[in-house]
N, C-alpha and C. Protein backbone atom coordinates (compact mmCIF):
# COMPACT_ATOMS: atom_id res chain seq x y z
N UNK A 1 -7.16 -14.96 1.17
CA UNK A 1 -7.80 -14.05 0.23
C UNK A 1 -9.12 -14.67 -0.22
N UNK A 2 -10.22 -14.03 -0.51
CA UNK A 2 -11.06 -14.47 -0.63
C UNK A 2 -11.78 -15.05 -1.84
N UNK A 3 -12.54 -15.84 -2.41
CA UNK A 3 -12.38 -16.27 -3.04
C UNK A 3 -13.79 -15.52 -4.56
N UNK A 4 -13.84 -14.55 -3.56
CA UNK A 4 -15.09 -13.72 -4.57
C UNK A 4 -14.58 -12.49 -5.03
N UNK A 5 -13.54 -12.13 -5.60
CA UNK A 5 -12.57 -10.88 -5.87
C UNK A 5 -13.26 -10.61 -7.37
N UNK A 6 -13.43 -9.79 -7.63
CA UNK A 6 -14.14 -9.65 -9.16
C UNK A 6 -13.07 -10.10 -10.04
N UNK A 7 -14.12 -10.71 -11.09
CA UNK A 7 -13.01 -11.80 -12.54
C UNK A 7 -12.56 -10.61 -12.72
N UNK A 8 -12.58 -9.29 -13.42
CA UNK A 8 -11.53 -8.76 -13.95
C UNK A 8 -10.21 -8.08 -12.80
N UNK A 9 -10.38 -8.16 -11.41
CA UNK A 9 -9.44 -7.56 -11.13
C UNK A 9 -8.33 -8.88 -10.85
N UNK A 10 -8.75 -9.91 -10.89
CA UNK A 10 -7.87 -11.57 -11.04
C UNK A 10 -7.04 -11.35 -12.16
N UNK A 11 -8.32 -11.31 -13.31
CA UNK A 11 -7.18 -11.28 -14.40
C UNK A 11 -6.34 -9.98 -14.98
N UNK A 12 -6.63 -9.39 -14.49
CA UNK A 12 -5.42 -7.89 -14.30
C UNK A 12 -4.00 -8.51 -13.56
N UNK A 13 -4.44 -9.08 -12.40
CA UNK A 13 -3.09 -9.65 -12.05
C UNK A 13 -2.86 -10.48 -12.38
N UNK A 14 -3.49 -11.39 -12.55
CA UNK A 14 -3.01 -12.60 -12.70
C UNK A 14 -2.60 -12.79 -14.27
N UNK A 15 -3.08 -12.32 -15.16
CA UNK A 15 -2.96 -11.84 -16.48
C UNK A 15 -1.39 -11.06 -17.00
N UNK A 16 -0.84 -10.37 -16.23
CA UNK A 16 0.18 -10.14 -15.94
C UNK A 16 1.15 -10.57 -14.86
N UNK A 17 0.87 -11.43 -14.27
CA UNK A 17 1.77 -12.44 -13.15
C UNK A 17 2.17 -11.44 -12.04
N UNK A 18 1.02 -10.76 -11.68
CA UNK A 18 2.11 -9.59 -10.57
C UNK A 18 1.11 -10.14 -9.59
N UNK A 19 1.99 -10.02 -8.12
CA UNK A 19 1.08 -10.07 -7.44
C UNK A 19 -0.35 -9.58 -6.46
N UNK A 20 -1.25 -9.94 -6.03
CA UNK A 20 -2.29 -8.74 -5.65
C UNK A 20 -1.86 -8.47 -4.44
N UNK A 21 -2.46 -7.41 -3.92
CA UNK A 21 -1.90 -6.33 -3.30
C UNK A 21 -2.09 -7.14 -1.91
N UNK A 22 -2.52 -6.19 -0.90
CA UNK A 22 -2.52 -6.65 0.68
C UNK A 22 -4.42 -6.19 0.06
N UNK A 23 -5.25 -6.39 0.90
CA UNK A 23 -6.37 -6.79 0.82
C UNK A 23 -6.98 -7.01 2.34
N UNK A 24 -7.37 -6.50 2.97
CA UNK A 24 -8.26 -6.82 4.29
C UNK A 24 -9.40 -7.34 3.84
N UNK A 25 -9.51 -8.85 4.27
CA UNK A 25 -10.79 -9.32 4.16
C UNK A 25 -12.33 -8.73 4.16
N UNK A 26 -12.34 -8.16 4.66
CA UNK A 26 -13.59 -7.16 5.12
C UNK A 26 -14.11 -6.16 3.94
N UNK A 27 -12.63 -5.84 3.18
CA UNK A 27 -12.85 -5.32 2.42
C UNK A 27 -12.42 -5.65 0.85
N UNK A 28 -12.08 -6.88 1.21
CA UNK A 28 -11.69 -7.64 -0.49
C UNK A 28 -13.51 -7.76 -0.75
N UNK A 29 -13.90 -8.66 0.26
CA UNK A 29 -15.69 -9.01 0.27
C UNK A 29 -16.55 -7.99 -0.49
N UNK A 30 -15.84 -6.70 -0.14
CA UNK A 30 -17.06 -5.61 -0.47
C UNK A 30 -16.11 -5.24 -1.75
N UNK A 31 -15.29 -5.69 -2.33
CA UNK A 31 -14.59 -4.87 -3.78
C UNK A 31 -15.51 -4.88 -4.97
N UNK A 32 -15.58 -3.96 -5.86
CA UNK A 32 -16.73 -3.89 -6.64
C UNK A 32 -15.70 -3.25 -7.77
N UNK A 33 -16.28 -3.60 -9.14
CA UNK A 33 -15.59 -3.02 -10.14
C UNK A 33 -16.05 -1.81 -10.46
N UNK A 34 -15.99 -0.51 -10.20
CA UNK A 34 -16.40 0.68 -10.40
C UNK A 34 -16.23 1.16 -11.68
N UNK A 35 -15.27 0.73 -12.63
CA UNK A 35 -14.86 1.35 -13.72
C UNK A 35 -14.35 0.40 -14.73
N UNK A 36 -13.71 0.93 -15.55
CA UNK A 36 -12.55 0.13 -16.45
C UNK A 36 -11.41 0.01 -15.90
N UNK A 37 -11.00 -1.08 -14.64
CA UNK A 37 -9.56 -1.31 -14.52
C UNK A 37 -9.83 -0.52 -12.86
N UNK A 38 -10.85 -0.30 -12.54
CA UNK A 38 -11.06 0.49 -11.38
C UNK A 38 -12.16 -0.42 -10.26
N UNK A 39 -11.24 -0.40 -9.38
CA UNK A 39 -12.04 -1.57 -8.13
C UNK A 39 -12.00 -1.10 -7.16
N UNK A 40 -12.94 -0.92 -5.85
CA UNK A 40 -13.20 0.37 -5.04
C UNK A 40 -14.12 -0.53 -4.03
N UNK A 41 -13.78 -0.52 -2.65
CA UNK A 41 -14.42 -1.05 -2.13
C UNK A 41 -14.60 0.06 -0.35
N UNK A 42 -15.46 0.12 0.30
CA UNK A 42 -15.63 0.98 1.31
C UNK A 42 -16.72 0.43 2.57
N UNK A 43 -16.08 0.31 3.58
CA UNK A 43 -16.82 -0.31 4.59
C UNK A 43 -16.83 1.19 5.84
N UNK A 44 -17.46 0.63 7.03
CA UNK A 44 -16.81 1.78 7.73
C UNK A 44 -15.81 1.71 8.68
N UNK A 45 -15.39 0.46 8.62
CA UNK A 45 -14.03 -0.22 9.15
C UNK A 45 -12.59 0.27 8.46
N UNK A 46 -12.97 0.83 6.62
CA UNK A 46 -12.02 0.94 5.69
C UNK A 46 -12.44 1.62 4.28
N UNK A 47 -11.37 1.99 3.59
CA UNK A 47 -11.60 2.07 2.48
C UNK A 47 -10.05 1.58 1.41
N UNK A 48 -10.32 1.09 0.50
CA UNK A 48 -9.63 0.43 -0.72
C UNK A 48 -9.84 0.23 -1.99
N UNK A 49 -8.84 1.58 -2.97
CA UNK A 49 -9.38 1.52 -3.88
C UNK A 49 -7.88 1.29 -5.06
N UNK A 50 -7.90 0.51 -5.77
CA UNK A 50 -7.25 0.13 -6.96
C UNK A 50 -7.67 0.06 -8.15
N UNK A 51 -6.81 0.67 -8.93
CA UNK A 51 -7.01 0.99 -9.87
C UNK A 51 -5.58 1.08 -10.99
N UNK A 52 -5.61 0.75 -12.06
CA UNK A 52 -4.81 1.04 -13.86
C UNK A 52 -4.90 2.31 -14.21
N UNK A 53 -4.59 3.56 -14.27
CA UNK A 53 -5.35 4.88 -14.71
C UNK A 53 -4.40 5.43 -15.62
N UNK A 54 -4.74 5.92 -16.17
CA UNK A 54 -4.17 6.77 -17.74
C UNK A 54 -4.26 6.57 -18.27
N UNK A 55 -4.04 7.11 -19.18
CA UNK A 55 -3.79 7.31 -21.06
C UNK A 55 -2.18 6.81 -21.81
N UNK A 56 -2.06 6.74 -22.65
CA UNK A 56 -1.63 7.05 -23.59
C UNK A 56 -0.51 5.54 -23.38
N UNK A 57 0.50 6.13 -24.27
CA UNK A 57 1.92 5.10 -24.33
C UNK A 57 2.89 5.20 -22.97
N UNK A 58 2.67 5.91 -22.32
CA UNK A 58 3.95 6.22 -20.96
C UNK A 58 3.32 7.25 -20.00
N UNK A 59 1.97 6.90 -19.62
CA UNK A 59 1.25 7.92 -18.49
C UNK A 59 0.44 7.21 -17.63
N UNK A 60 0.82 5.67 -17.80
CA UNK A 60 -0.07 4.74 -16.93
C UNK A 60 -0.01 4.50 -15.75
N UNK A 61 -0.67 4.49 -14.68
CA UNK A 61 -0.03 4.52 -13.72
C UNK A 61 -0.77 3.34 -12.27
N UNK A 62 -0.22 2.40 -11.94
CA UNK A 62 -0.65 1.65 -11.13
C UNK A 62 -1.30 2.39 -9.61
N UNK A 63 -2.12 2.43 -9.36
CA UNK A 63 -2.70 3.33 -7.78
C UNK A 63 -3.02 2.28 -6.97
N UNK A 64 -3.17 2.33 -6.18
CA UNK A 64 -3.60 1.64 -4.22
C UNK A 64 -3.66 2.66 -3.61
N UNK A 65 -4.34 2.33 -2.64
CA UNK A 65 -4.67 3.31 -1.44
C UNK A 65 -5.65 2.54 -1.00
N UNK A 66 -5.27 2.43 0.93
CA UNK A 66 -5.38 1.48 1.39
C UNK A 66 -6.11 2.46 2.82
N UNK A 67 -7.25 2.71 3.10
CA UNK A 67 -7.36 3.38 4.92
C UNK A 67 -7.93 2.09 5.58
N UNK A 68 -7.37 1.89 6.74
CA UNK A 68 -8.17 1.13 7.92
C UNK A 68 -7.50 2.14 8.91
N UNK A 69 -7.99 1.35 10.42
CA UNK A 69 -7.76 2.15 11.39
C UNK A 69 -5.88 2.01 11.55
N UNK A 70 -5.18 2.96 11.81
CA UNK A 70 -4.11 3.14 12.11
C UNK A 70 -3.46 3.18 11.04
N UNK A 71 -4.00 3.03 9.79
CA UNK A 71 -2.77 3.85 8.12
C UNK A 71 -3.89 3.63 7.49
N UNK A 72 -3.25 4.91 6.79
CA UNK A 72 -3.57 5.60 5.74
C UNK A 72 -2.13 4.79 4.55
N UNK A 73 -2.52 3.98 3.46
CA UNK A 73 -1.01 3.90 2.08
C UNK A 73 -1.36 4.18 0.73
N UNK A 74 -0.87 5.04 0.60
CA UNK A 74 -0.93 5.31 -0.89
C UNK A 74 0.32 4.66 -1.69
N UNK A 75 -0.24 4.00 -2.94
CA UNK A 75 0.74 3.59 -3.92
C UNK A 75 0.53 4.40 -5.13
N UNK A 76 1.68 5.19 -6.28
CA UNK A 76 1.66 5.42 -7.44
C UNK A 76 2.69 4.99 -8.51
N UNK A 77 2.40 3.58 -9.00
CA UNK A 77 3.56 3.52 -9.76
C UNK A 77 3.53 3.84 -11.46
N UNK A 78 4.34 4.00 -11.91
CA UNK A 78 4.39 3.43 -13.25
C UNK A 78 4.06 2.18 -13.63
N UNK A 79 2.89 2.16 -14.66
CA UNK A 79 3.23 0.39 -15.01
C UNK A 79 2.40 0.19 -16.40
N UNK A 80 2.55 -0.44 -17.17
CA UNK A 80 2.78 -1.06 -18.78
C UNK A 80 3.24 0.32 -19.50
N UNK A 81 4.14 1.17 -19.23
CA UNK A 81 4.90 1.96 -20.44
C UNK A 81 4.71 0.98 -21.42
N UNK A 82 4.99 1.88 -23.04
CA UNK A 82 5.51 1.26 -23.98
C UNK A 82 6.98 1.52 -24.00
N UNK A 83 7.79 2.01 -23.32
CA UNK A 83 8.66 2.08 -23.17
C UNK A 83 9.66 1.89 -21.73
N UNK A 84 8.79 1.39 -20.82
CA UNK A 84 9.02 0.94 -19.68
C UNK A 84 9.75 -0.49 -19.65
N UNK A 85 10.58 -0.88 -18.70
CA UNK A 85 11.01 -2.41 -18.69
C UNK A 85 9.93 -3.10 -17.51
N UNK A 86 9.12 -3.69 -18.00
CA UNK A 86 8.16 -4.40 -17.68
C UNK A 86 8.55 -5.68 -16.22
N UNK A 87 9.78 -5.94 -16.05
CA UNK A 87 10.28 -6.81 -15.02
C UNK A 87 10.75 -5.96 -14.23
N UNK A 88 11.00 -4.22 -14.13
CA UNK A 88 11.43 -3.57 -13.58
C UNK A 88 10.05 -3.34 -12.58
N UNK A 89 9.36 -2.73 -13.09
CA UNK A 89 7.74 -1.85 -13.24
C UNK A 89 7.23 -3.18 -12.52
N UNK A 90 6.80 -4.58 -12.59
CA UNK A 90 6.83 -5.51 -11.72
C UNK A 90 7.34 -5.76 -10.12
N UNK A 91 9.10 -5.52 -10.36
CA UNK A 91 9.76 -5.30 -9.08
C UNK A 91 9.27 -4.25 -8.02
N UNK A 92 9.05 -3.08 -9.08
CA UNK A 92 8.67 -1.75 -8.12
C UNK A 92 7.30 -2.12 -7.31
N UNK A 93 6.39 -2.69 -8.44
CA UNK A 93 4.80 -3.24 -7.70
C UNK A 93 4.79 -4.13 -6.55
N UNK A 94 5.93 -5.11 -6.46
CA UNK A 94 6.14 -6.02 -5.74
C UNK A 94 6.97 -5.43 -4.05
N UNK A 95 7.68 -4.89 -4.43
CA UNK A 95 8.37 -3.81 -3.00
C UNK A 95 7.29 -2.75 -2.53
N UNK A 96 6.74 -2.28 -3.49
CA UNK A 96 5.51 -1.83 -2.94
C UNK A 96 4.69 -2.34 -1.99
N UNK A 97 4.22 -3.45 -2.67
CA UNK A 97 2.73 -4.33 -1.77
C UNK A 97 3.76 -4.88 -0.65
N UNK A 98 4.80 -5.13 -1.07
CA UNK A 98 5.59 -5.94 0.63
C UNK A 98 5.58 -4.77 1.81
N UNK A 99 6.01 -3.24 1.20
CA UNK A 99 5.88 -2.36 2.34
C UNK A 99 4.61 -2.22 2.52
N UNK A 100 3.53 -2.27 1.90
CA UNK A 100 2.05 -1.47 2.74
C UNK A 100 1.57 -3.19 3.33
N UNK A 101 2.60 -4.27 3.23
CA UNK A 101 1.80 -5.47 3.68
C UNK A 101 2.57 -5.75 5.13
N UNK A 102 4.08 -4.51 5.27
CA UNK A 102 4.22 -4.35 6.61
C UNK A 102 3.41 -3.77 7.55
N UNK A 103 3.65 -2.54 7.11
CA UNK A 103 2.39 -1.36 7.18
C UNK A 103 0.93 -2.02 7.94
N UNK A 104 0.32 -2.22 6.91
CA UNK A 104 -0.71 -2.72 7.60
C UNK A 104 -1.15 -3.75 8.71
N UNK A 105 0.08 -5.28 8.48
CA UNK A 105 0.42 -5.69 9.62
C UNK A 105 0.79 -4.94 11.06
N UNK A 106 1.35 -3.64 11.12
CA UNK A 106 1.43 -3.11 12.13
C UNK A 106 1.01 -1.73 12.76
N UNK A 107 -0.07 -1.80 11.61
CA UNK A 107 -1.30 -0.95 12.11
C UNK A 107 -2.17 -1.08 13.55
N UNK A 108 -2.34 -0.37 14.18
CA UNK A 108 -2.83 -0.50 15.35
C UNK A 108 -2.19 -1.57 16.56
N UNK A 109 -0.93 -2.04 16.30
CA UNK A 109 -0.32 -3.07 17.04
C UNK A 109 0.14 -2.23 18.10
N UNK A 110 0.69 -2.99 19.26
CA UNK A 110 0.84 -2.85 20.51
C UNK A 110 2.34 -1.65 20.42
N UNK A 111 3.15 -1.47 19.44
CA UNK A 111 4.53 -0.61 19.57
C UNK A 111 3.78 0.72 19.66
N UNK A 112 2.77 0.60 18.93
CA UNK A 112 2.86 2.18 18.65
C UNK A 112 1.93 2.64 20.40
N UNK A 113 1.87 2.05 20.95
CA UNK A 113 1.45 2.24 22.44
C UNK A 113 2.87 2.46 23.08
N UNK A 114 3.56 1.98 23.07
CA UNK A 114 4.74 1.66 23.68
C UNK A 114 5.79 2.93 23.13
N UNK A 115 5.66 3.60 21.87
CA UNK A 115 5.95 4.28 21.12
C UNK A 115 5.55 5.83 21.18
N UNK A 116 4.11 5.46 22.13
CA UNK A 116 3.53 6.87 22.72
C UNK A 116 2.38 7.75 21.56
N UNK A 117 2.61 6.64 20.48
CA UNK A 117 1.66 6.76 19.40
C UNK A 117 0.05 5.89 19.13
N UNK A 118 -0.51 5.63 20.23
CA UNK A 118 -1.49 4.78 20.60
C UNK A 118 -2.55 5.99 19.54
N UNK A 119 -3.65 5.23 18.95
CA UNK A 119 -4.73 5.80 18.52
C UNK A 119 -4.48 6.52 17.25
N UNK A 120 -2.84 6.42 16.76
CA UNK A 120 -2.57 7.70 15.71
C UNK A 120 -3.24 7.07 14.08
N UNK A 121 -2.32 7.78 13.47
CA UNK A 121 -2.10 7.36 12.27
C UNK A 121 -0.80 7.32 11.19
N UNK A 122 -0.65 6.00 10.63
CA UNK A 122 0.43 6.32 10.13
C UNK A 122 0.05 6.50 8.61
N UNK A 123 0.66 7.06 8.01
CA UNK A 123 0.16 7.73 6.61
C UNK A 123 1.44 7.82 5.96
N UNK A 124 1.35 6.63 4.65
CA UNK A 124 2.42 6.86 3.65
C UNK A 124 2.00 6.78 2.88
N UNK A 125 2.92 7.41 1.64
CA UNK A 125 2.94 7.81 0.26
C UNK A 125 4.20 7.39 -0.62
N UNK A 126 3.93 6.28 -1.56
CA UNK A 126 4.94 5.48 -2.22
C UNK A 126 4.34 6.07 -3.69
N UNK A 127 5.80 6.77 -3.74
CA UNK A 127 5.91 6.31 -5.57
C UNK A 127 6.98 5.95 -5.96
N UNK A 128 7.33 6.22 -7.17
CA UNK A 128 8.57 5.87 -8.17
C UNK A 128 9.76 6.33 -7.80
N UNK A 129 9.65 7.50 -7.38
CA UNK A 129 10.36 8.60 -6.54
C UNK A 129 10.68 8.37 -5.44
N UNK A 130 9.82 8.08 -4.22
CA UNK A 130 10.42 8.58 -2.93
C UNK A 130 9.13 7.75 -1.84
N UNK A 131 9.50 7.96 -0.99
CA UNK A 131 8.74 7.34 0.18
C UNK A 131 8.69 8.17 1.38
N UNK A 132 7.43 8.82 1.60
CA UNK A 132 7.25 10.36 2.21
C UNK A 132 5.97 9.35 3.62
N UNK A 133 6.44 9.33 4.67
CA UNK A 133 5.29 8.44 6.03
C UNK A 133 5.47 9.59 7.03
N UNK A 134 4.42 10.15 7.51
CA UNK A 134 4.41 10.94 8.89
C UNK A 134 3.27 10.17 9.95
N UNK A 135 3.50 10.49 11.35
CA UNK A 135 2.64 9.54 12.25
C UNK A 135 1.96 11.01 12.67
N UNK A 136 0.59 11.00 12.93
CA UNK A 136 -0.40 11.76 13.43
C UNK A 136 -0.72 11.23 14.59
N UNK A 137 -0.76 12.32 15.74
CA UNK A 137 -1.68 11.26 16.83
C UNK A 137 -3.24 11.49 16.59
N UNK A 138 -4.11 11.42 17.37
CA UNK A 138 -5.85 11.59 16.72
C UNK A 138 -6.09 13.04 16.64
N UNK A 139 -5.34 13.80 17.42
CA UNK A 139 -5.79 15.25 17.39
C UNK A 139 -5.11 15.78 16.20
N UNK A 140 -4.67 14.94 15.49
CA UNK A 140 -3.42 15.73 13.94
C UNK A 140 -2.43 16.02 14.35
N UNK A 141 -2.42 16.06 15.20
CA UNK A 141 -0.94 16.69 15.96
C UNK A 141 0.54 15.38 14.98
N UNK A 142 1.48 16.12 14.48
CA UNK A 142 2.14 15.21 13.82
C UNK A 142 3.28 14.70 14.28
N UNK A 143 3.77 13.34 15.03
CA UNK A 143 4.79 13.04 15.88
C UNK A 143 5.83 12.37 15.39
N UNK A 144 5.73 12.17 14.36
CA UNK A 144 7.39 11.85 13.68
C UNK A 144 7.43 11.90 11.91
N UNK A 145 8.01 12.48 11.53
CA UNK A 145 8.38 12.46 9.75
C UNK A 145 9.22 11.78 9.39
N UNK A 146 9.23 11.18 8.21
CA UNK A 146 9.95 10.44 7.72
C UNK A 146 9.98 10.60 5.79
N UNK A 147 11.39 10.89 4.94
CA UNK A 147 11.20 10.75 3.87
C UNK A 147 12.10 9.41 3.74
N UNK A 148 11.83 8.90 2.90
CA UNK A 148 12.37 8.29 2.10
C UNK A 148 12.12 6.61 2.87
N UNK A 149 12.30 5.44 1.95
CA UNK A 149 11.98 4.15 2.36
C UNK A 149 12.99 4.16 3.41
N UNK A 150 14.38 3.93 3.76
CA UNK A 150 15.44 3.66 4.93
C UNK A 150 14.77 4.11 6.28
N UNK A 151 13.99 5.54 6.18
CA UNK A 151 13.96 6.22 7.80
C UNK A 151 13.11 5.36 8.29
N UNK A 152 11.49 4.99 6.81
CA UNK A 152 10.43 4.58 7.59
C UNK A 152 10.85 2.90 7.94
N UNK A 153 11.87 2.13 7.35
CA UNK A 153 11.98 0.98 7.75
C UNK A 153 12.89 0.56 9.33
N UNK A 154 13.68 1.90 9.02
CA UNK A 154 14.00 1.83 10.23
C UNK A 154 13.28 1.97 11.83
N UNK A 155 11.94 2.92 11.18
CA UNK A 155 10.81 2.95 12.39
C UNK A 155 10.08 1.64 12.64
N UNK A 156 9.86 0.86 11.34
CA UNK A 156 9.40 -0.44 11.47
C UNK A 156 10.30 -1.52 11.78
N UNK A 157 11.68 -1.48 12.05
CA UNK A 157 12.32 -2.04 12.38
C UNK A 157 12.11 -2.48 14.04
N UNK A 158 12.45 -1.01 14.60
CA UNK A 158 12.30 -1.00 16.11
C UNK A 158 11.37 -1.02 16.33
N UNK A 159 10.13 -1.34 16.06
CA UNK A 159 8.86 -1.75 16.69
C UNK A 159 8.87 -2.59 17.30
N UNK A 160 10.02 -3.41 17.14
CA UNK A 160 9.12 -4.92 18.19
C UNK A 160 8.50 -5.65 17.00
N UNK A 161 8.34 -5.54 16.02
CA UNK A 161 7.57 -6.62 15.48
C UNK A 161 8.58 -7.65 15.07
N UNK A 162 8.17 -9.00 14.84
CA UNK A 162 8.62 -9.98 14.23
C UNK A 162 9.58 -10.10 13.27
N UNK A 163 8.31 -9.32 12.22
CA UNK A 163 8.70 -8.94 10.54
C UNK A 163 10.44 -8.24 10.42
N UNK A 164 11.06 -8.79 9.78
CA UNK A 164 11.92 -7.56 9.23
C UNK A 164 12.08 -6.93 8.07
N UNK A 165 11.43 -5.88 7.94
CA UNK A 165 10.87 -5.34 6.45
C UNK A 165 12.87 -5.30 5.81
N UNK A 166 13.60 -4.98 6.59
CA UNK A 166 14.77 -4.56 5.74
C UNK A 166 15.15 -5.71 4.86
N UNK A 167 15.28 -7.15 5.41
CA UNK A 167 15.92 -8.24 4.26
C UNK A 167 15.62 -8.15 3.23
N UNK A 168 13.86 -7.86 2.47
CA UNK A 168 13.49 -7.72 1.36
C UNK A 168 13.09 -6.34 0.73
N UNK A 169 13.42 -5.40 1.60
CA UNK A 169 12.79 -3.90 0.95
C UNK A 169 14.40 -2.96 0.62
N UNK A 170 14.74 -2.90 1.36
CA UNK A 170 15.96 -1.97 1.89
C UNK A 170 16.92 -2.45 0.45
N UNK A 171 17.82 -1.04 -0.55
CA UNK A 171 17.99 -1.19 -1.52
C UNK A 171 19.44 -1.75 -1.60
C-alpha cells in the first residue's frame, strides 16, 4: 500500500482500527480527498471511490466501489450507528473488504477463460442484506447470476484459484 494515501482517509481507519479496503496501486496513487469523509480516485485503468455518507444518528453508511478491468464491487454498509454494535459493523466491513479482495484478485485471471468468460465482467453488490454478483461477457450479454454470498463463493471456489474465500467468508 502506498505510502501517500491522504492523512484523513488513514485516520478514518486507522482512527477506528478497521481495516483499509483493497486498493490498486495505480489507483491508491491517484486518491484525492473530494469531500468530507469522501476519497475518489479515477485513472483510465480504474475507478475507486470511498466514502462515510449520511446524516443523522442511524443513516450512516460505509460505501466502496471498486471498477478495474474484469469487476465492477460495490460495498454498502452500515457503520457508526448510535445505536449500532460497533464490533459487529467492524466484522461486516472486514468480510466485506476480504470478498472484493477475492474479487479483485481474480479479476481478469486465467478461470474465467477456461470458464468461457474471457473479457467479461464480474459485477457485485454487497450490503447488509444480501450479496447480488452477475458475470457479463463484453457484449452485456449476462452468463451467470448469482444471489447471495454462498452461490458467488462457490463460483470463486471452482476457479482454480489458490485462495479459498470459504474458510473466512462463508457464515
Amino acid at each position: 500500500m502506498p505510502t501517500t494515501l491522504p492523512v484523513e482517509l488513514l485516520r478514518l481507519f486507522r482512527g477506528r482500527d478497521l481495516p483499509l479496503p483493497p486498493m490498486p496501486p495505480e489507483l491508491a496513487a491517484e486518491l484525492e480527498e473530494e469531500g468530507d469523509l469522501t476519497f475518489t480516485a479515477e485513472t483510465e485503468s480504474g475507478f475507486l471511490d470511498i466514502r462515510l455518507a449520511g446524516y443523522g444518528l442511524q443513516s450512516l453508511r460505509f460505501e466502496y466501489a471498486l471498477r478495474v478491468p474484469g469487476l465492477r464491487f460495490r460495498l454498502s454498509l452500515p457503520y457508526g450507528r448510535a445505536f449500532g454494535d460497533p464490533e459487529s459493523e467492524k466484522e461486516d466491513l472486514r468480510r466485506g473488504f476480504a470478498l472484493a479482495r477475492v474479487c479483485l484478485a481474480m479479476a481478469g485471471q486465467a478461470w474465467l477463460t477456461r470458464a468461457g468468460w474471457k473479457d467479461g465482467v464480474l459485477d457485485v453488490d454487497y450490503d447488509e442484506h444480501d450479496c447480488f454478483a452477475h458475470y457479463q461477457n463484453p457484449t452485456g450479454e449476462e452468463l451467470h447470476e448469482c444471489q447471495g454470498l454462498d452461490p458467488l463463493l462457490d463460483i470463486l471456489e471452482t476457479s482454480g484459484s489458490a485462495e479459498n474465500p470459504a474458510d473466512w467468508l462463508r457464515s
